[in-house]
Protein backbone atom coordinates (compact mmCIF):
# COMPACT_ATOMS: atom_id res chain seq x y z
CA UNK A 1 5.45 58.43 131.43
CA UNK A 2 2.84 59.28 128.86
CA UNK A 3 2.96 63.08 129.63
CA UNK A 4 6.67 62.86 129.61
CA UNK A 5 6.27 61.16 125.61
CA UNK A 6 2.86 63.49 124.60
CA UNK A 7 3.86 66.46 126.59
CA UNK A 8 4.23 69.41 123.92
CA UNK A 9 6.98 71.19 126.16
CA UNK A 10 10.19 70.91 125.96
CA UNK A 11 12.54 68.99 128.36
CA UNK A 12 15.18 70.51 129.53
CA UNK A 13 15.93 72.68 126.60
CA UNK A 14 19.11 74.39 126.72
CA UNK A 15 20.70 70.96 128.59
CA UNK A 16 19.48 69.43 125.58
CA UNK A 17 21.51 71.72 123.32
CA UNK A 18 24.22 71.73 125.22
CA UNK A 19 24.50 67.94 124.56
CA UNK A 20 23.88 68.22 120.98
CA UNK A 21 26.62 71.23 120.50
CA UNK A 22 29.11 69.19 122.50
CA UNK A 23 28.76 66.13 120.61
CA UNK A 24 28.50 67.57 117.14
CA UNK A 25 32.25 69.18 117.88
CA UNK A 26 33.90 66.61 119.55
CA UNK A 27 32.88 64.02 116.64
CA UNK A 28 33.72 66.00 114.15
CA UNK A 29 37.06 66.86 115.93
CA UNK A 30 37.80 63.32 117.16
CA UNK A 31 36.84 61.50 114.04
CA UNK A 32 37.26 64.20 111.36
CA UNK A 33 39.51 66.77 111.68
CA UNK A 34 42.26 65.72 114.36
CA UNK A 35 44.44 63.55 111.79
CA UNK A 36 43.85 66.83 109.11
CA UNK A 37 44.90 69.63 111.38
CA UNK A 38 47.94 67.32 112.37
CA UNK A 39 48.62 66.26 108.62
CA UNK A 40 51.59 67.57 106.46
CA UNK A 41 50.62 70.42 104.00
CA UNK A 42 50.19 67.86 100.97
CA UNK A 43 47.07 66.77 102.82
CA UNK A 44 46.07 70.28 103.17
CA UNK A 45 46.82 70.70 99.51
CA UNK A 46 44.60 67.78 98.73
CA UNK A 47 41.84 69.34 100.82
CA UNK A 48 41.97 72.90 99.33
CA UNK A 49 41.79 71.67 95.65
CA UNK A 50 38.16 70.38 96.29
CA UNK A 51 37.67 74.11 96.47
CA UNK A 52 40.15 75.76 93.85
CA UNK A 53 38.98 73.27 90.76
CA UNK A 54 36.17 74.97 90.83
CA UNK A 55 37.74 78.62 91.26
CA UNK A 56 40.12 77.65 89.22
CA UNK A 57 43.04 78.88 91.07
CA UNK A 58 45.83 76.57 92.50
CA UNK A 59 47.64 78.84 94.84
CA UNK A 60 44.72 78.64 97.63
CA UNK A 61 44.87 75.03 97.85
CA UNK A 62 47.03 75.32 100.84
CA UNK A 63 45.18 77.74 102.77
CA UNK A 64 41.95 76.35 102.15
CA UNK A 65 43.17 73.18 102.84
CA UNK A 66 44.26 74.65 106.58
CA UNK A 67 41.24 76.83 106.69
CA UNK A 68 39.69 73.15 106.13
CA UNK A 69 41.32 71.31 108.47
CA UNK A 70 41.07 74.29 110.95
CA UNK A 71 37.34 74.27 111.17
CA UNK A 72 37.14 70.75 111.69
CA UNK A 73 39.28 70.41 114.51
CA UNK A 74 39.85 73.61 116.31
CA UNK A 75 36.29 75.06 115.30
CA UNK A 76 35.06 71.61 115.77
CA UNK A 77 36.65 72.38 119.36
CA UNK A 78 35.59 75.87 119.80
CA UNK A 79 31.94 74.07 118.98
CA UNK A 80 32.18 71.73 121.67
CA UNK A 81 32.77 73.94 124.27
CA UNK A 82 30.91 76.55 123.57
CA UNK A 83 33.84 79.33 122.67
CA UNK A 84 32.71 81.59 119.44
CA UNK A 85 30.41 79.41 118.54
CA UNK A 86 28.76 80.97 115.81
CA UNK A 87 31.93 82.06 113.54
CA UNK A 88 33.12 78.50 114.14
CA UNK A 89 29.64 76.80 113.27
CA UNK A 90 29.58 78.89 109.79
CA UNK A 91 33.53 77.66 108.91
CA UNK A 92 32.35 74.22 109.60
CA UNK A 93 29.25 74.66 107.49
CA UNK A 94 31.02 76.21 104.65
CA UNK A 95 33.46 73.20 104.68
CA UNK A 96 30.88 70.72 105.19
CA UNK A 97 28.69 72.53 101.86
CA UNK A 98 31.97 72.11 100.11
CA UNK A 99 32.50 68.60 101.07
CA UNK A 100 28.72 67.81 100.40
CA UNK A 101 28.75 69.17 97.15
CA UNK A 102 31.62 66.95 96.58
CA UNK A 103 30.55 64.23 97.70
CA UNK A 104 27.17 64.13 95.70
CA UNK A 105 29.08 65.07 92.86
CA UNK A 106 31.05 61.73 93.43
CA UNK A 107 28.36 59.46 94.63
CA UNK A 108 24.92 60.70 94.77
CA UNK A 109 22.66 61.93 97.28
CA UNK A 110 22.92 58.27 99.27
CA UNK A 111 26.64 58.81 99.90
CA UNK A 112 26.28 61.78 101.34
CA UNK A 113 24.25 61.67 104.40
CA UNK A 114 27.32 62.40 107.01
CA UNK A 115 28.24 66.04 105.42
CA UNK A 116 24.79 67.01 105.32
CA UNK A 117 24.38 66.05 108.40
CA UNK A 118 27.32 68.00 109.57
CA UNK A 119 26.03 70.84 107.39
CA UNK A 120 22.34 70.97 109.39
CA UNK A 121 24.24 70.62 112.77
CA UNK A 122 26.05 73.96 111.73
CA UNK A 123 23.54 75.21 110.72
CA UNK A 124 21.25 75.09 114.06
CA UNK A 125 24.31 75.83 115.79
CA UNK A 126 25.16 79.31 113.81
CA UNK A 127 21.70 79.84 113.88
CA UNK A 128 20.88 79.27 118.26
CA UNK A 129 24.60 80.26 119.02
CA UNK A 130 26.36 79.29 122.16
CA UNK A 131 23.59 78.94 124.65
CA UNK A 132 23.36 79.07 128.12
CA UNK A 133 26.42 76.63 128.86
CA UNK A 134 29.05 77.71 127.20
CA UNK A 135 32.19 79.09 127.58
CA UNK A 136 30.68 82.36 125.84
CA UNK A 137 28.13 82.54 128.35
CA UNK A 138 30.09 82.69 131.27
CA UNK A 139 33.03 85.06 129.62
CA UNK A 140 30.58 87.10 128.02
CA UNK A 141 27.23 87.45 130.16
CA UNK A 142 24.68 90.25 129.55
């Protein structure tokens, strides 16, 4: 047990990562994005304006709003299972930079712990890609 705790290899590495990508998208899909995806276009409207106040132009609140709701759920699902993994993890990270930067804006730093947390978990995701299971892996293999 101690070499298992002290040992400075890694366990099981791309297992590992596989659990961590597959729970980072079906959490964000389950708990976050589902009920927007499935929403009526004022909730998409809602959504989008976090963006346009601060480009100042109303027109793309709808489409951000779906772009939004779109990485959340079906990117959030595209995460999970591994399927283009990487333009999926950086529309979930732009959305979750949005809604962090909103969200400190609102309520401080202390607030906002779930959207950066989402944001890192993009991050490492756009960053390490699919990995070895995935749905990329086995469509795409080298």
């Amino acid at each position: 047990m101690k070499n298992l705790l002290l040992k400075n290899k890694a366990i099981l590495p791309e297992t590992s990562y596989f659990i961590l990508r597959f729970c980072t998208g079906m959490m964000m899909c389950y708990y976050h994005g589902w009920s927007k995806i499935t929403a009526d276009v004022s909730r998409w409207e809602k959504l989008g304006s976090s963006l346009t106040q601060w480009i100042g132009s109303e027109v793309l609140n709808i489409p951000l709003g779906l772009m939004a709701s779109f990485a959340e759920s079906i990117g959030a699902l595209f995460i999970a299972i591994g399927f283009l993994s990487r333009p999926a993890a950086f529309l979930l990270g732009f959305t979750m930079l949005v809604a962090s930067s909103k969200k400190i804006g609102e309520v401080g730093i202390d607030g906002s712990e779930l959207p950066l947390l989402f944001l890192m978990l993009s991050i490492v995701v756009l960053l390490k890609g699919s990995g070895k299971y995935s749905v990329d892996q086995y469509l795409f293999k080298k």
